[in-house]
PDB file of N, CA and C in Angstrom:
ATOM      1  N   UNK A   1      27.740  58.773 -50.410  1.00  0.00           N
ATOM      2  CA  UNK A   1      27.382  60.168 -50.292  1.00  0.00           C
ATOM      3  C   UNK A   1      27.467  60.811 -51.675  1.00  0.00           C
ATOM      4  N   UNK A   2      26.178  61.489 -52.285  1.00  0.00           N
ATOM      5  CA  UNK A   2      26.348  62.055 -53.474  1.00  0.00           C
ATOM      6  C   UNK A   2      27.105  63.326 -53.786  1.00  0.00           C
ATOM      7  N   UNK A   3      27.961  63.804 -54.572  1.00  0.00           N
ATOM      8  CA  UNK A   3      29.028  64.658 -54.573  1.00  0.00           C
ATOM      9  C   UNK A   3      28.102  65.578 -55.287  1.00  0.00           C
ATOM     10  N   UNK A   4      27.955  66.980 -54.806  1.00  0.00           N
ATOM     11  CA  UNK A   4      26.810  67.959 -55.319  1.00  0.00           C
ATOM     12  C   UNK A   4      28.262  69.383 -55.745  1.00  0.00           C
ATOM     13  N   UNK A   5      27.344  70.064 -56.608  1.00  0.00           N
ATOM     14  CA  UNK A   5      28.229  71.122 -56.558  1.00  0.00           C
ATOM     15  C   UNK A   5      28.488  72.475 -55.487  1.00  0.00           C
ATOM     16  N   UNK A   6      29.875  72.841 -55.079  1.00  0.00           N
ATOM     17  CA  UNK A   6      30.142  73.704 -54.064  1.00  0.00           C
ATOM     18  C   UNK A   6      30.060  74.937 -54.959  1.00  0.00           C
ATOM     19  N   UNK A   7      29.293  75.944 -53.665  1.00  0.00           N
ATOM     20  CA  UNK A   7      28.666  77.123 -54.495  1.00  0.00           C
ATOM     21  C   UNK A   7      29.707  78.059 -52.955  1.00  0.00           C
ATOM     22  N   UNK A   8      30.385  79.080 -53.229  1.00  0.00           N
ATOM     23  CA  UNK A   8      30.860  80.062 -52.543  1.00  0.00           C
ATOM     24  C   UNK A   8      30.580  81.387 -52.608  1.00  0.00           C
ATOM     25  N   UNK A   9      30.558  81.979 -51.581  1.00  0.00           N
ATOM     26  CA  UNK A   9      30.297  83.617 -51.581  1.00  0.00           C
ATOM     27  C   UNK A   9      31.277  84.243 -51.757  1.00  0.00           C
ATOM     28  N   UNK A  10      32.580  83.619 -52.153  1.00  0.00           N
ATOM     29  CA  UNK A  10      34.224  84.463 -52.678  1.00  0.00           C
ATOM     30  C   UNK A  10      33.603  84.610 -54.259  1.00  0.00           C
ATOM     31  N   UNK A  11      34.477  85.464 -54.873  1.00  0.00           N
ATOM     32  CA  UNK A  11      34.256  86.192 -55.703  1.00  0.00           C
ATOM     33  C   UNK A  11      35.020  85.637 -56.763  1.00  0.00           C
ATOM     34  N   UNK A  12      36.759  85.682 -55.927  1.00  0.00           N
ATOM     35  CA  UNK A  12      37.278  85.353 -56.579  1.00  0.00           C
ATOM     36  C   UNK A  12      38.060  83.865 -56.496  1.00  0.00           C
ATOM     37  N   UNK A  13      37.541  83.290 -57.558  1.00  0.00           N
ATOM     38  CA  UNK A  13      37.597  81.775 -57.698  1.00  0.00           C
ATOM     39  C   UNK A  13      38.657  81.547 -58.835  1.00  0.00           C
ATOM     40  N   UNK A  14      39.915  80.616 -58.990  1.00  0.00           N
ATOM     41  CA  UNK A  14      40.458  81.097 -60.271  1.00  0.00           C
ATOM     42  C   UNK A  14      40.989  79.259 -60.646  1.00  0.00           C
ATOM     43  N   UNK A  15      40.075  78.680 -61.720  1.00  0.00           N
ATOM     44  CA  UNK A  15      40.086  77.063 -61.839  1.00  0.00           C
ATOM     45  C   UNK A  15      41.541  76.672 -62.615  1.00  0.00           C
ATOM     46  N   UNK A  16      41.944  75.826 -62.152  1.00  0.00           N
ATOM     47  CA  UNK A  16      43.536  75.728 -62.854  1.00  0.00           C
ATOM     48  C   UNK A  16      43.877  74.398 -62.313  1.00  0.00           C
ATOM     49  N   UNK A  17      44.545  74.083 -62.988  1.00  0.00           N
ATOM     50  CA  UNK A  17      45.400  72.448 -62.640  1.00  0.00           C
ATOM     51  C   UNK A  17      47.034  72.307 -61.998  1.00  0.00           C
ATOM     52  N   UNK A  18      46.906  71.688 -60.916  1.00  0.00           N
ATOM     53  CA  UNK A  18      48.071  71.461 -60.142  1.00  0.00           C
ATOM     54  C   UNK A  18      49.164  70.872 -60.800  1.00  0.00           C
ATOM     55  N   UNK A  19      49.729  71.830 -60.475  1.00  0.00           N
ATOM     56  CA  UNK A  19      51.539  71.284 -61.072  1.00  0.00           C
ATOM     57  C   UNK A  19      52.394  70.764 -60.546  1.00  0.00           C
ATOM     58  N   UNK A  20      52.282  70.996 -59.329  1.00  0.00           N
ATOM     59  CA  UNK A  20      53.310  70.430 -58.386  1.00  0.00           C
ATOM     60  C   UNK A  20      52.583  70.529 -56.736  1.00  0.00           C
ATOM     61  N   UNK A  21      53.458  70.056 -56.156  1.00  0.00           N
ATOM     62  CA  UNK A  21      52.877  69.875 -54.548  1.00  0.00           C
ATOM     63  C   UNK A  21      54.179  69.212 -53.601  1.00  0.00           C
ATOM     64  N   UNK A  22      54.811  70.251 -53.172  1.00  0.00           N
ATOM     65  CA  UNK A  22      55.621  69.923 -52.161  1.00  0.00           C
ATOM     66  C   UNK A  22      55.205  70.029 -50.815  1.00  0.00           C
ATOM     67  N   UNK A  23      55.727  68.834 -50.247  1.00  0.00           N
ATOM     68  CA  UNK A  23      54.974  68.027 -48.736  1.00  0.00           C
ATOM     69  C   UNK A  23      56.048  68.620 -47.695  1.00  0.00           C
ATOM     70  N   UNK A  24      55.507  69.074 -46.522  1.00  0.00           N
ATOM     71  CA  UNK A  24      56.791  69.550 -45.516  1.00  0.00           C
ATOM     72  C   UNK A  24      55.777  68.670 -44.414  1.00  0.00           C
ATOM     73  N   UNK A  25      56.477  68.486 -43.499  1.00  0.00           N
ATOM     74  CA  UNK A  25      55.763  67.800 -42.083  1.00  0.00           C
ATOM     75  C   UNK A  25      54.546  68.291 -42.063  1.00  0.00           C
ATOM     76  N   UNK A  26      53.997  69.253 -41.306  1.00  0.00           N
ATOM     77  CA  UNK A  26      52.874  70.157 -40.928  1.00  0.00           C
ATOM     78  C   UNK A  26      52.084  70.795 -42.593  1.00  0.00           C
ATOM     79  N   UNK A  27      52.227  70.996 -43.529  1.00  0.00           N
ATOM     80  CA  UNK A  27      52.104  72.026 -44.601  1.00  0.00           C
ATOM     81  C   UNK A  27      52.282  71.897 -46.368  1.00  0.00           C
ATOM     82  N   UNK A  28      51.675  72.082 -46.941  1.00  0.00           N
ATOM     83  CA  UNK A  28      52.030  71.254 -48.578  1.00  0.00           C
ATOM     84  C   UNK A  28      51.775  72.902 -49.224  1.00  0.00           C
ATOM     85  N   UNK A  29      52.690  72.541 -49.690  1.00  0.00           N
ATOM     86  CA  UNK A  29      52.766  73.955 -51.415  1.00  0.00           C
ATOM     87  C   UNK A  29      52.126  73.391 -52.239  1.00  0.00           C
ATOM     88  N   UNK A  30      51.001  73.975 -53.202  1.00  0.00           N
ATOM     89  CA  UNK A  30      50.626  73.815 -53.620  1.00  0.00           C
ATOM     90  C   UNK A  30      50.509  74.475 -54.709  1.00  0.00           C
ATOM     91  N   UNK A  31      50.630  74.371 -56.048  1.00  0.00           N
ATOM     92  CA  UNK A  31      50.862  75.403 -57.458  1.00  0.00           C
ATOM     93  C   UNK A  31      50.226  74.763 -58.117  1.00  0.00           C
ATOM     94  N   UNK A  32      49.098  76.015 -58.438  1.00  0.00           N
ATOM     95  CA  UNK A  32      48.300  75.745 -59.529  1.00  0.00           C
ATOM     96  C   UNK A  32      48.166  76.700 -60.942  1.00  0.00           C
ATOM     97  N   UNK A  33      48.371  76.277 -62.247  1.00  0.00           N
ATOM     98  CA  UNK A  33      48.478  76.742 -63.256  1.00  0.00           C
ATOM     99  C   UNK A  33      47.178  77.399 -63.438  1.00  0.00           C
ATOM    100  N   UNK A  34      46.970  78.498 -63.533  1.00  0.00           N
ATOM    101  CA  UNK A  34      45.248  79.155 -63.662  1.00  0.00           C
ATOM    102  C   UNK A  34      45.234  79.632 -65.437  1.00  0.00           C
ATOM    103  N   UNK A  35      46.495  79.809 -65.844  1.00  0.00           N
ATOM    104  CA  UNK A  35      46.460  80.716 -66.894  1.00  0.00           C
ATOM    105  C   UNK A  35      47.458  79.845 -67.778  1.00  0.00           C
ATOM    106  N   UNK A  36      48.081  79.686 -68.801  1.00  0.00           N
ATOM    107  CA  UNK A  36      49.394  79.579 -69.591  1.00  0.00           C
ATOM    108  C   UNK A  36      50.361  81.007 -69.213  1.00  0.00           C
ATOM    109  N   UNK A  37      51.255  79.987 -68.701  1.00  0.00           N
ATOM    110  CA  UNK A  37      52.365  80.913 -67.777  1.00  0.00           C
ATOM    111  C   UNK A  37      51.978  81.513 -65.983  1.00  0.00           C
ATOM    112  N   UNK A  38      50.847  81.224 -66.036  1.00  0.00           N
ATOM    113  CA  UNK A  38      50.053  82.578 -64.565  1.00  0.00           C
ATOM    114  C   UNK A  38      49.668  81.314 -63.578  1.00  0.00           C
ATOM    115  N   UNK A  39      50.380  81.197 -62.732  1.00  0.00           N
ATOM    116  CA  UNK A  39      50.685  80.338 -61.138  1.00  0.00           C
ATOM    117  C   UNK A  39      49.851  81.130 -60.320  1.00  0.00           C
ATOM    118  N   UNK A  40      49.059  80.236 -59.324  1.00  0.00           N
ATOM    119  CA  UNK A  40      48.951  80.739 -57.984  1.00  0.00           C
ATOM    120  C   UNK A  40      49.188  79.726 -56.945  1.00  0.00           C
ATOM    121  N   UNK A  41      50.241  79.945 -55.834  1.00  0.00           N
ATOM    122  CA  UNK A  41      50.706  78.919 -55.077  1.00  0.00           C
ATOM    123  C   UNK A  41      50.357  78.931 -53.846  1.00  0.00           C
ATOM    124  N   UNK A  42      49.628  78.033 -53.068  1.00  0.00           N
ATOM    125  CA  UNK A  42      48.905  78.331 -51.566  1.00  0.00           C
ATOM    126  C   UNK A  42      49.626  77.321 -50.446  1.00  0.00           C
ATOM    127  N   UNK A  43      49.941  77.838 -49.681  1.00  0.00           N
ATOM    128  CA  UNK A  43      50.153  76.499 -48.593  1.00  0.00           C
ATOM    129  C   UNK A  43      49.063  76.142 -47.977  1.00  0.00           C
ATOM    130  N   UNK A  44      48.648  75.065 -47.416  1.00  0.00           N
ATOM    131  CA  UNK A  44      47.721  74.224 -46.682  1.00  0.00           C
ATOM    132  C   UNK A  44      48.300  73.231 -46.104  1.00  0.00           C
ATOM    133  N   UNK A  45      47.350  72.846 -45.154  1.00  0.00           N
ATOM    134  CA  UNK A  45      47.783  71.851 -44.264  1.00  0.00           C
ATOM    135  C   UNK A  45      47.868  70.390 -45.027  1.00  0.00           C
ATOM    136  N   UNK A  46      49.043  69.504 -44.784  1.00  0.00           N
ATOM    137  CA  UNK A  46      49.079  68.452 -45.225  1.00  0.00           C
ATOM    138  C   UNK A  46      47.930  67.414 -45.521  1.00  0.00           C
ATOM    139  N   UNK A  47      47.250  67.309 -44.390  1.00  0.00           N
ATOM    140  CA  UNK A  47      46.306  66.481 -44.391  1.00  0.00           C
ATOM    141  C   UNK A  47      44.920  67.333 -45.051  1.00  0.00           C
ATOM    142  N   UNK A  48      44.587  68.652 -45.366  1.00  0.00           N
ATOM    143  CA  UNK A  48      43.809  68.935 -46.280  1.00  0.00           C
ATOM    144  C   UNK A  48      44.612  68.334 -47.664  1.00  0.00           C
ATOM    145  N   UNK A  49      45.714  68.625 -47.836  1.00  0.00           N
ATOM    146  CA  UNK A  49      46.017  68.317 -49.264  1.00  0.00           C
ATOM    147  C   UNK A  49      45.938  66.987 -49.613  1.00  0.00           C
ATOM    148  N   UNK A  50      45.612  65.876 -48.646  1.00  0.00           N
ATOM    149  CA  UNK A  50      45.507  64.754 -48.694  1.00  0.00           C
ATOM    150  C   UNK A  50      44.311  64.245 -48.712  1.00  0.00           C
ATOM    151  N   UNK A  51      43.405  64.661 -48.353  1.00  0.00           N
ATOM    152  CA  UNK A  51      42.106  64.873 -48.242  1.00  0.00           C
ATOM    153  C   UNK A  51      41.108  65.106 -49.161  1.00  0.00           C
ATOM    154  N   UNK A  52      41.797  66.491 -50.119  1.00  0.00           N
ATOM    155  CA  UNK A  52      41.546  66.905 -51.291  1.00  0.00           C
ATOM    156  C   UNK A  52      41.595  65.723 -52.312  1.00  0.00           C
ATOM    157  N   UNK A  53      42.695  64.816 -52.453  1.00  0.00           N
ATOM    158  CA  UNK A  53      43.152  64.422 -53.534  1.00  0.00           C
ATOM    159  C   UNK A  53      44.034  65.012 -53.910  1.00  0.00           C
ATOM    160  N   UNK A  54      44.829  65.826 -53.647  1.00  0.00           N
ATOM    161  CA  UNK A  54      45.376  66.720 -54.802  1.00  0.00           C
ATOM    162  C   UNK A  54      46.705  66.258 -55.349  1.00  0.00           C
ATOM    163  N   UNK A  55      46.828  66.336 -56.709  1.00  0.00           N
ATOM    164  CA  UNK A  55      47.849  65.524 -57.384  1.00  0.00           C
ATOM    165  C   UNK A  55      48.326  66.166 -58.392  1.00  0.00           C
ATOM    166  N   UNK A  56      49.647  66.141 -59.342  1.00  0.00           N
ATOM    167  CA  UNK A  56      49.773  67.170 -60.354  1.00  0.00           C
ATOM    168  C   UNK A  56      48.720  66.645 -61.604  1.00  0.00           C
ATOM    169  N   UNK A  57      48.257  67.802 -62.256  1.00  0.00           N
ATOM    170  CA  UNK A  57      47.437  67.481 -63.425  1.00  0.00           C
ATOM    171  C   UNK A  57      45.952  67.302 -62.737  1.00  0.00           C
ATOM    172  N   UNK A  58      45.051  67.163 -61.693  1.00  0.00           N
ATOM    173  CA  UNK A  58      43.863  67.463 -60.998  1.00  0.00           C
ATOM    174  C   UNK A  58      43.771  68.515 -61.300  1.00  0.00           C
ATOM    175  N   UNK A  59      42.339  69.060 -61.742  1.00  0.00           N
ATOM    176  CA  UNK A  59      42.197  70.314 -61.493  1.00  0.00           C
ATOM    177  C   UNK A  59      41.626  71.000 -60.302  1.00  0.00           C
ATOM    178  N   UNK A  60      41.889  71.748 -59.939  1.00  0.00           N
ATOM    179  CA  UNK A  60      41.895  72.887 -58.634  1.00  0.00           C
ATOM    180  C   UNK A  60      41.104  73.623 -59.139  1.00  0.00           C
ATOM    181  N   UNK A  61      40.391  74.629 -57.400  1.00  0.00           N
ATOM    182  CA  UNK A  61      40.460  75.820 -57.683  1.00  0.00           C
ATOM    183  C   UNK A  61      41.133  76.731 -56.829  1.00  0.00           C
ATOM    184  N   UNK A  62      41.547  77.649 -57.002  1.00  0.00           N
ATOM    185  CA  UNK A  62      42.490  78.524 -56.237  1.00  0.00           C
ATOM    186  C   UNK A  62      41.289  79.510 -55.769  1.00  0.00           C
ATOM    187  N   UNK A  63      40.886  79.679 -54.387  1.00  0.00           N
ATOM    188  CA  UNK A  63      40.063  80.900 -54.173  1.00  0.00           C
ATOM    189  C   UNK A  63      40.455  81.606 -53.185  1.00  0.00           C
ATOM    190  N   UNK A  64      40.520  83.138 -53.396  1.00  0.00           N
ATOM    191  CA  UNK A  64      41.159  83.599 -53.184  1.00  0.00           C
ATOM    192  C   UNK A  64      40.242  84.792 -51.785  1.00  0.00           C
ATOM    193  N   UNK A  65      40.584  84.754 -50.627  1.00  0.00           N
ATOM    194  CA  UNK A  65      39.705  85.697 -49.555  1.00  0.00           C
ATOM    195  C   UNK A  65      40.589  86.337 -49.062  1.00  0.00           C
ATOM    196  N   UNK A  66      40.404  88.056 -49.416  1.00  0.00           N
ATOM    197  CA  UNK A  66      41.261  88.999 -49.066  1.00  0.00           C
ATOM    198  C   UNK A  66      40.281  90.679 -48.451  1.00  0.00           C
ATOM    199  N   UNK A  67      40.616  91.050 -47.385  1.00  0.00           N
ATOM    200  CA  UNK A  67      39.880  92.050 -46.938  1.00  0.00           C
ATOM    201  C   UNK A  67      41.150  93.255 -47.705  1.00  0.00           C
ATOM    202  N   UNK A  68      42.299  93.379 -47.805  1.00  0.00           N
ATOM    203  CA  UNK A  68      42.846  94.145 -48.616  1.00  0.00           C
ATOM    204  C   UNK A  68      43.806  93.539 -50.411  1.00  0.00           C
ATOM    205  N   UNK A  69      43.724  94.644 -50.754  1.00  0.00           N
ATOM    206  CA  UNK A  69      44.567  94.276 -51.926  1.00  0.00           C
ATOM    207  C   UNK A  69      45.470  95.237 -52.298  1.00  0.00           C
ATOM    208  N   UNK A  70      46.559  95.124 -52.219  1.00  0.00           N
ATOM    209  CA  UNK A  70      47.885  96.232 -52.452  1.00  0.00           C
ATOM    210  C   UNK A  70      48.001  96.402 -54.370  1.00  0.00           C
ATOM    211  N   UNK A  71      47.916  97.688 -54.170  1.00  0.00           N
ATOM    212  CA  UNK A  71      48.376  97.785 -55.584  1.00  0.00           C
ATOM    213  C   UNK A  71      49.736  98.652 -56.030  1.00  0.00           C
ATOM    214  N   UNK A  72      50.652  98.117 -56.468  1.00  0.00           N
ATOM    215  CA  UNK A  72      52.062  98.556 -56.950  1.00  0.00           C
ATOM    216  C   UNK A  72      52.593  99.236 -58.052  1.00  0.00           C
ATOM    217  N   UNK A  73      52.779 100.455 -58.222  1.00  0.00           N
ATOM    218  CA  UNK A  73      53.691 100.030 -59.560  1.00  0.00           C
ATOM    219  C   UNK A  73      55.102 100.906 -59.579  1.00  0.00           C
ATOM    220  N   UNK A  74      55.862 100.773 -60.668  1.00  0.00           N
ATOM    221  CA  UNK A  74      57.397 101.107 -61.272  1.00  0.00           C
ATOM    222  C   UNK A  74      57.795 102.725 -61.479  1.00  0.00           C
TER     223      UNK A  74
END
């Protein structure tokens, strides 16, 4: 099967390389370096993360689907 490129209607897409990946029964953490210093960490189901490939040093993408966004400050 030829591997073509995935095109999405999210916006926000943020490409970064996996650092780590902790495995729980049901669920895998997943942390991906997007920036120097700037993490984004997702849980997914084990067997997607297995599926994926995903390994530390692979690169990822983190995409991100949100109908709100909170904004904070001090």
């Amino acid at each position: 099967m030829p591997i073509t490129a995935l095109q999405l209607s999210a916006r926000n897409v943020l490409k970064g390389v996996v650092i780590s990946i902790t495995e729980g029964a049901v669920n895998s953490e997943v942390q991906i370096e997007v920036a120097p210093g700037v993490e984004v960490v997702a849980i997914i189901t084990k067997s997607s993360a297995e599926r994926l490939g995903l390994a530390p040093g692979k690169t990822a993408y983190a995409v991100v689907k949100a109908s709100d966004v909170m904004v904070a400050v001090e």
